[in-house]
Protein backbone atom coordinates (compact mmCIF):
# COMPACT_ATOMS: atom_id res chain seq x y z
CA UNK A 1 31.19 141.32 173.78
CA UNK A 2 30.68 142.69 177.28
CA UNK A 3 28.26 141.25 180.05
CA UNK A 4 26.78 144.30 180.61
CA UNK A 5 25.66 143.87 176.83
CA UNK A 6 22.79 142.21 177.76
CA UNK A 7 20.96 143.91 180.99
CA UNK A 8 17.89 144.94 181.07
CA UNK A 9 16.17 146.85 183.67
CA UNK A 10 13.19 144.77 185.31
CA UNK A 11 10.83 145.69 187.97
CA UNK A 12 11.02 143.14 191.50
CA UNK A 13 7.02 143.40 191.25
CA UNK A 14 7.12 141.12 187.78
CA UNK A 15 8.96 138.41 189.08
CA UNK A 16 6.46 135.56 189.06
CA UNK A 17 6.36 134.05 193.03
CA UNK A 18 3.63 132.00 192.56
CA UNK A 19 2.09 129.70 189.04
CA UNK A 20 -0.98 130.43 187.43
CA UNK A 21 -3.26 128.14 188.20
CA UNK A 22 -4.04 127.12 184.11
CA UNK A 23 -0.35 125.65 182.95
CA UNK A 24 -1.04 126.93 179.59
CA UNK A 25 -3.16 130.57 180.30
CA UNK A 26 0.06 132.25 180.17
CA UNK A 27 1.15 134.51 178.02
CA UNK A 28 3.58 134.05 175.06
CA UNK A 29 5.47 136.34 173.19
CA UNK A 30 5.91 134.93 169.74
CA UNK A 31 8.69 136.64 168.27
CA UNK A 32 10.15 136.30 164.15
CA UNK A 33 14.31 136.07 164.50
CA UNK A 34 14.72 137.46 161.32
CA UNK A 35 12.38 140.43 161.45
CA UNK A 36 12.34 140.91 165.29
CA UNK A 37 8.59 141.31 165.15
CA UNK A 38 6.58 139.91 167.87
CA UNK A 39 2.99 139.25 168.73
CA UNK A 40 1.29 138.95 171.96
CA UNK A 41 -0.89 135.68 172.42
CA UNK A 42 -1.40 132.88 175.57
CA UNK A 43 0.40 129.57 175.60
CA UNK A 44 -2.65 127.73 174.18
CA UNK A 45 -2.73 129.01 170.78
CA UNK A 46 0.84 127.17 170.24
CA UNK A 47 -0.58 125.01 168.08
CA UNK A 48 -1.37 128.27 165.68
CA UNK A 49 2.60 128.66 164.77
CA UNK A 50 3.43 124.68 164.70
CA UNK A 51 2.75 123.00 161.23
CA UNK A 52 2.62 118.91 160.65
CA UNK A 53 5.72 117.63 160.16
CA UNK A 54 7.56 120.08 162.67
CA UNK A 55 8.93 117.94 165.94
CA UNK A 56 9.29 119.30 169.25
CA UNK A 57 12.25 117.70 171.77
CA UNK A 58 11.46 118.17 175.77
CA UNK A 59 13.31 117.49 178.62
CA UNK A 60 11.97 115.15 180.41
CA UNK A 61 14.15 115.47 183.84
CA UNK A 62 12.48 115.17 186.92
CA UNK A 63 13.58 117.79 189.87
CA UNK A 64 14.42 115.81 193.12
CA UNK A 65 12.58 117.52 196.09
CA UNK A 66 16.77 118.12 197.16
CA UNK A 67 16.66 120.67 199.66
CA UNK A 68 16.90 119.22 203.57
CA UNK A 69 16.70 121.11 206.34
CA UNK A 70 18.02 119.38 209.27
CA UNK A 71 20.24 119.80 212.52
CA UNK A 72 23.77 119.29 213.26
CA UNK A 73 24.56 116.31 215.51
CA UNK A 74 25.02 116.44 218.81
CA UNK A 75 22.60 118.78 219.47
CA UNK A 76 24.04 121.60 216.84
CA UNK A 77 22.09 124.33 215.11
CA UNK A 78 20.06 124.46 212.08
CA UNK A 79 21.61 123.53 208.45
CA UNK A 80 20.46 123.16 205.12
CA UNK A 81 21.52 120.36 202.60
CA UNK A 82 21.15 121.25 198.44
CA UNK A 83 21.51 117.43 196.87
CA UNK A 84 24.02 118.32 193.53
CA UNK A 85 25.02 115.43 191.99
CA UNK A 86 24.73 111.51 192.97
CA UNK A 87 28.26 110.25 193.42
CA UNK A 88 27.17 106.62 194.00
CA UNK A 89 27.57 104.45 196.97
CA UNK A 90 25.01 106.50 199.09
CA UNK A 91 27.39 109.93 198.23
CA UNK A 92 26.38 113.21 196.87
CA UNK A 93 27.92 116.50 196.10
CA UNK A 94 25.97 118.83 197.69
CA UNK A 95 25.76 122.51 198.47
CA UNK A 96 25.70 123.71 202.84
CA UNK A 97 24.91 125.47 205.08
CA UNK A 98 26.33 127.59 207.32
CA UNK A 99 29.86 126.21 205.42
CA UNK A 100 31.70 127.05 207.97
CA UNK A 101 29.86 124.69 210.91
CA UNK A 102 30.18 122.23 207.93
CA UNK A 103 33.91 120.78 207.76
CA UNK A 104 34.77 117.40 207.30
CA UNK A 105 33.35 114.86 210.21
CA UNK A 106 30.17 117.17 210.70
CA UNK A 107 27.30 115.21 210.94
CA UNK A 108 23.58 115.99 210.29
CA UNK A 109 20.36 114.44 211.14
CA UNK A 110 17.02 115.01 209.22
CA UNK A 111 13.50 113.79 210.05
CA UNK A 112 14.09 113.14 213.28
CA UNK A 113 16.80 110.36 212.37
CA UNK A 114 14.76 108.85 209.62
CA UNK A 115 17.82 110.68 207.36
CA UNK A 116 21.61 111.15 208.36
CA UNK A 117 24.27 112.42 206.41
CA UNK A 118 27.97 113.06 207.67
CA UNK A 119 30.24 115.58 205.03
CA UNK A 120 33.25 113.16 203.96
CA UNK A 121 34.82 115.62 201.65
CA UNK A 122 35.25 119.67 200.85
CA UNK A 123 35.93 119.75 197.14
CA UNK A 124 37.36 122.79 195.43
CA UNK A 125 34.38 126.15 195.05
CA UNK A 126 32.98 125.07 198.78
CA UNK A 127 30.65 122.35 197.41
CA UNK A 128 30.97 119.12 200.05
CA UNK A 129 30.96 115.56 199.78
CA UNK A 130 27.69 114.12 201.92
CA UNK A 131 27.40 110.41 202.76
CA UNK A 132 23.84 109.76 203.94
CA UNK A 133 22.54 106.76 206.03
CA UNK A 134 18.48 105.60 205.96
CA UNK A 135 16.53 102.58 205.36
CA UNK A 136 14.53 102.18 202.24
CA UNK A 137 15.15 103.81 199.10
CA UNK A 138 16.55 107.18 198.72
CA UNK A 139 13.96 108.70 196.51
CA UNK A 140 10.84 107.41 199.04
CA UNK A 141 12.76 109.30 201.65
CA UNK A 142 13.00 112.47 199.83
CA UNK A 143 9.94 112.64 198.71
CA UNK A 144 8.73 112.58 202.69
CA UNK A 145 11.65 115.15 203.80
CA UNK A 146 12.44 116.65 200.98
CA UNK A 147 11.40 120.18 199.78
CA UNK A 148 11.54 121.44 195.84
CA UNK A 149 14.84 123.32 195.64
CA UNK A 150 13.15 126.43 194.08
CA UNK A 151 14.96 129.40 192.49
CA UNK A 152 17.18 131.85 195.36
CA UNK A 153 14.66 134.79 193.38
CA UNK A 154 11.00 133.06 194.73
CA UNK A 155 10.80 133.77 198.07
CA UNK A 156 6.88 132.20 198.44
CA UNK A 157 6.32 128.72 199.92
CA UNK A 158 5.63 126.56 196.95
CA UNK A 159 2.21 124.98 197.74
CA UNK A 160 1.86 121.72 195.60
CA UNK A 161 5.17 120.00 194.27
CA UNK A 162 4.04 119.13 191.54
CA UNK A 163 3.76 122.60 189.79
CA UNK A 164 7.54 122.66 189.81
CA UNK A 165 7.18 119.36 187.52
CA UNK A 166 6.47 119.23 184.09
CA UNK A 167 3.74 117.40 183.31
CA UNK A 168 5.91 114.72 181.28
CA UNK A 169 8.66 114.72 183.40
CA UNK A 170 10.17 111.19 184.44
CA UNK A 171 13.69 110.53 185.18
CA UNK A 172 15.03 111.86 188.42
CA UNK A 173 18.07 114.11 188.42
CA UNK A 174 17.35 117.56 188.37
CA UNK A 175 18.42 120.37 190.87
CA UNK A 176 15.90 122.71 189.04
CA UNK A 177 13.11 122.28 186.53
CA UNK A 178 13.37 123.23 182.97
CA UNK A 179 11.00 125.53 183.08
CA UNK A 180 9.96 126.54 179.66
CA UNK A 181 7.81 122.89 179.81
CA UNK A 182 5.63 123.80 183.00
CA UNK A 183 3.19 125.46 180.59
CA UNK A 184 2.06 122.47 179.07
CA UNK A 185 -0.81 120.49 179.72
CA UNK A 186 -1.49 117.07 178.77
CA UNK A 187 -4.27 117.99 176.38
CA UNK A 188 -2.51 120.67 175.07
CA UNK A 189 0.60 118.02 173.74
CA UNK A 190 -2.71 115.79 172.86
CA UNK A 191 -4.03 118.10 170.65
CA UNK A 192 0.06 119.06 169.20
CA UNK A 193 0.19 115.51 168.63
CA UNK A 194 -3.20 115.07 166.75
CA UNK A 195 -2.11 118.19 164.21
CA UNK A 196 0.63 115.93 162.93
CA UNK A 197 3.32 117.42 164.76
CA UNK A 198 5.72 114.50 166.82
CA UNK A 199 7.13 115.19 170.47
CA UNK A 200 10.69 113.72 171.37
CA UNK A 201 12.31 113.70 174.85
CA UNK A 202 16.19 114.18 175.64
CA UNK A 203 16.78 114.10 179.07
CA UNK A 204 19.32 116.93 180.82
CA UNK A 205 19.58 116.78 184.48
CA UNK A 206 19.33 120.98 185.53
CA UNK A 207 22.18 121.80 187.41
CA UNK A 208 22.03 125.20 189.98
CA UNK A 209 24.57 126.87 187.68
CA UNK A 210 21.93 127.27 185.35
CA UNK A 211 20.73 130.63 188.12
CA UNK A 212 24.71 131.56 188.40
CA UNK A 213 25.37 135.18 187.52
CA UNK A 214 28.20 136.18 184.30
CA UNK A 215 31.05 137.90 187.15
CA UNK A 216 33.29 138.65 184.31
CA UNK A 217 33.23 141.60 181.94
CA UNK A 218 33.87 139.76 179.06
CA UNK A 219 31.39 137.52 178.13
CA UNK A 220 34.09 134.81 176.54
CA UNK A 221 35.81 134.81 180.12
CA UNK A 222 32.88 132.97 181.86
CA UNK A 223 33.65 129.52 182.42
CA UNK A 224 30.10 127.21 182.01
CA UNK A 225 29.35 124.58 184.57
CA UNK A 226 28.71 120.64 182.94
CA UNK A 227 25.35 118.91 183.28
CA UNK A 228 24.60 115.06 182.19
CA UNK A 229 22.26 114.64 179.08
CA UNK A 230 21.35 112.14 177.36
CA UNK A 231 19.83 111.75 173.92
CA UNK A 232 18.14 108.20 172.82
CA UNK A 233 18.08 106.92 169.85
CA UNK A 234 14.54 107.28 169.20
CA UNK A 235 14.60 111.36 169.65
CA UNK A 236 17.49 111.15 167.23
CA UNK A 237 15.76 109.58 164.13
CA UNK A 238 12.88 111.57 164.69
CA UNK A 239 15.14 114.67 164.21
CA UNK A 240 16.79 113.20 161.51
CA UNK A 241 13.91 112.50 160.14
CA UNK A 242 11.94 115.59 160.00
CA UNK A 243 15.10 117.56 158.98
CA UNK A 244 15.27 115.34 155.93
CA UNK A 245 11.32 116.06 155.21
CA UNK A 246 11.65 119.66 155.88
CA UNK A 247 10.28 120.19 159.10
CA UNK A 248 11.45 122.48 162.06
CA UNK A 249 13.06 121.17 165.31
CA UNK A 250 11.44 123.26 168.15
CA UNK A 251 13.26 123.14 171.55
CA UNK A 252 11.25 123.33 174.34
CA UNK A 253 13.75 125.22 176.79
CA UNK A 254 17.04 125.71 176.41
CA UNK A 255 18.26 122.42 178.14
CA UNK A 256 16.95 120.92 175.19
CA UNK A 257 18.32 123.30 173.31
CA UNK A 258 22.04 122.47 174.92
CA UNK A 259 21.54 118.84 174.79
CA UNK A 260 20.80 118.58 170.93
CA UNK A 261 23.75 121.40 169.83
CA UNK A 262 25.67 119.92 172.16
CA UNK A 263 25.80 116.39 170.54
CA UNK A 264 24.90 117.45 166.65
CA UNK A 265 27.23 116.51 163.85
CA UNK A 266 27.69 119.38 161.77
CA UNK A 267 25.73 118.57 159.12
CA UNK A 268 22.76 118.38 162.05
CA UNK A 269 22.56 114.88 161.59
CA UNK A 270 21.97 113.55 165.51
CA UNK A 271 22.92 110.01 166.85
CA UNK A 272 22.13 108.41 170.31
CA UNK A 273 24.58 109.80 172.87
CA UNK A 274 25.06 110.87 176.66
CA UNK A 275 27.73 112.69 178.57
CA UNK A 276 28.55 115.23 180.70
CA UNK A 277 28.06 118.91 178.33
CA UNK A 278 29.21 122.65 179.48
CA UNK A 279 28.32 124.11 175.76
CA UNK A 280 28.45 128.00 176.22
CA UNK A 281 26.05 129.44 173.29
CA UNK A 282 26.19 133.17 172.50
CA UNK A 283 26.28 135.33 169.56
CA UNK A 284 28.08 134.26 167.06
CA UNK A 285 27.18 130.81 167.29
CA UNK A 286 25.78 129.11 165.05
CA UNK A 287 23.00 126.59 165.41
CA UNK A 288 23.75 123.14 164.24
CA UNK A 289 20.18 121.62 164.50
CA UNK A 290 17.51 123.93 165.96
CA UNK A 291 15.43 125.90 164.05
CA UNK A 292 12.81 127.71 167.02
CA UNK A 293 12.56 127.53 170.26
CA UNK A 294 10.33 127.69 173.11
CA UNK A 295 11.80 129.71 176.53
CA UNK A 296 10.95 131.50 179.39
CA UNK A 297 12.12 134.97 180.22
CA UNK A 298 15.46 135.17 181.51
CA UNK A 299 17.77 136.81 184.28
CA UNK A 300 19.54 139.71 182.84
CA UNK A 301 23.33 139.38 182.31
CA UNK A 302 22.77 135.11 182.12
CA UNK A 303 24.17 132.56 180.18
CA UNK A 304 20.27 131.80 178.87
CA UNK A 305 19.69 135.17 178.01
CA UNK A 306 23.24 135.25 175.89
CA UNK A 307 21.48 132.06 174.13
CA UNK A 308 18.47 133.40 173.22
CA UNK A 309 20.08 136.32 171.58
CA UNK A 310 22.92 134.02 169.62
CA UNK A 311 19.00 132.36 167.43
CA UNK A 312 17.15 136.07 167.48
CA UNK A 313 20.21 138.42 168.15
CA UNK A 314 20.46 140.76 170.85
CA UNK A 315 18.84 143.54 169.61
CA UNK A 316 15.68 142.02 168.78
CA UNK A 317 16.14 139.76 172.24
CA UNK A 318 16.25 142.80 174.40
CA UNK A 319 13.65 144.82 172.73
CA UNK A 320 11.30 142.17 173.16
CA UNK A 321 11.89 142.01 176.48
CA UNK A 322 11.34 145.77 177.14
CA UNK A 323 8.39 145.06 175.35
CA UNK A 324 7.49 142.28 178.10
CA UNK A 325 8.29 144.71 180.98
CA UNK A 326 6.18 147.12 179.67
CA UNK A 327 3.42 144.75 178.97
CA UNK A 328 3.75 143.29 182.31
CA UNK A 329 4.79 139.55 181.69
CA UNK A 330 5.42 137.25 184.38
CA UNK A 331 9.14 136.82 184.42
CA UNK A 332 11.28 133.67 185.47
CA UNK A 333 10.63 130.26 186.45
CA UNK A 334 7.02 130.58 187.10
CA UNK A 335 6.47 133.16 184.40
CA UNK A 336 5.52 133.30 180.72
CA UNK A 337 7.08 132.52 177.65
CA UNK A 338 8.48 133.13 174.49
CA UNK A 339 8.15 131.31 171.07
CA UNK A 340 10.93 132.40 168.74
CA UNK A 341 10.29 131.11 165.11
């Protein structure tokens, strides 16, 4: 199956800069994977297509506010810092820039000092290793300095951090936010809840790989970057449990979505576990453990968009989504979403 399989054409003007200010006023395409049918509605008349005894798993990842802008010490130009993944002992793997001011010994000074980082390491692809130096705890630090490490596609200044944040989001980790759980509101899980339907959490730290582009023509040639999940015992006897009574395990995103197939038995049975995953899902695959998910609108020619089409197929996936153009959805990170049952 080729990568230019699954393109679409999509208008610059429908890329979603900014959130709505309602979470859950936008709009969701709820679309049958057997049929292909869809229906227009908003993101608060979920609760219309859930029934009690269904579960729904979220991510609950935090994104780190990751992105530093600083200056090169002694008195060097501007550079930017992308915070990867914690390598312990005050060490990071990190994305730079400019790369090429950024060898081995340069050193970097944010906040005016409060924050300094020398690169100890170039590892293989260009990343860097970054060893910082402050007082206090790391997080407290970014939080001050820090900015939210939005997608390379929004090019507006993100106003409040806390819209890139779902609103259940609690361990730290994440490079970018799984975004198919900004649209929920607390009252809106509140009122899931009361219906009889139970919410789980896995946890699957984003990586930026998640926004890399398919290069190769042949969609089996692609080779998937890892991210760290973990899965606690709790979420899985509540999956267990409502496979055995007959209810549906609904993904909210498709880090969930990675994290559960990712760790499943075959039979679908799920046990506590964590680890490092690069599962590739396309067509052809066969889900172990979810039965619907809920997802934004993807990048044409991505790995997410190659997912969605392995549960609905790639027919139905892609006329969908002309359907979305041409009813002007909000596409991306900040857009709306899809509900496929």
């Amino acid at each position: 199956m080729k990568t230019h399989d699954f393109y679409f054409d999509l208008p610059q003007e429908l890329i979603a800069q900014t959130p709505i200010e309602r979470r859950d006023a936008s709009r969701l395409l709820v679309l049958d994977k057997e049929s292909g049918e869809w229906q227009h509605q908003h993101f608060f008349d979920l609760p219309a297509f859930l029934h009690p005894g269904d579960c729904l798993i979220m991510n609950d990842s935090r994104v780190l506010p990751a992105r530093l802008l600083g200056h090169r010490l002694p008195g060097g130009g501007a550079c930017e810092v992308l915070l990867l993944i914690d390598r312990g002992n005050k060490t990071w793997e990190c994305l730079v820039r400019p790369g090429k001011k950024m060898r081995v010994g340069a050193k970097v000074s944010f906040g005016d000092g409060q924050l300094t980082a020398e690169v100890v390491e170039e590892l293989p692809g260009g990343n860097r290793l970054v060893k910082f130096n402050y007082e206090g705890i790391f997080l407290e630090v970014l939080e001050r300095l820090g900015k939210m490490p939005l997608p390379p596609y929004i090019k507006e200044e993100l106003q409040d951090k806390e819209r890139y944040q779902t609103v259940y989001s609690r361990v730290n980790g994440s490079a970018a936010a799984p975004t198919a759980g900004l649209h929920f509101t607390r009252e809106l899980m509140d009122k899931i809840e009361a219906m009889g339907v139970k919410i789980g959490y896995v946890t699957l730290h984003v990586g930026l790989g998640t926004f890399r582009p398919v290069k190769e023509d042949e969609i089996t040639d692609h080779e998937m970057h890892s991210e760290y999940c973990v899965i606690p015992q709790e979420t899985a006897d509540l999956i267990n449990e409502t496979k055995k009574n007959g209810g549906r395990v609904i993904c909210v995103g498709t880090t969930s979505c990675r994290t559960l197939e990712s760790w499943a038995a075959e039979d679908g049975t799920m046990k506590a576990s964590a680890g490092w995953t690069n599962i590739y899902i396309y067509p052809g695959y066969r889900f172990k453990v979810l039965d619907a998910l809920i997802t934004n609108f993807h990048l044409p020619e991505s790995t997410l968009i190659m997912l969605v089409s392995a549960l609905a197929g790639r027919e139905h996936v892609l006329a969908a989504y002309e359907e979305a153009v041409k009813e002007r959805y909000r596409f991306f990170s900040f857009g709306d979403a899809m509900f496929i049952r």
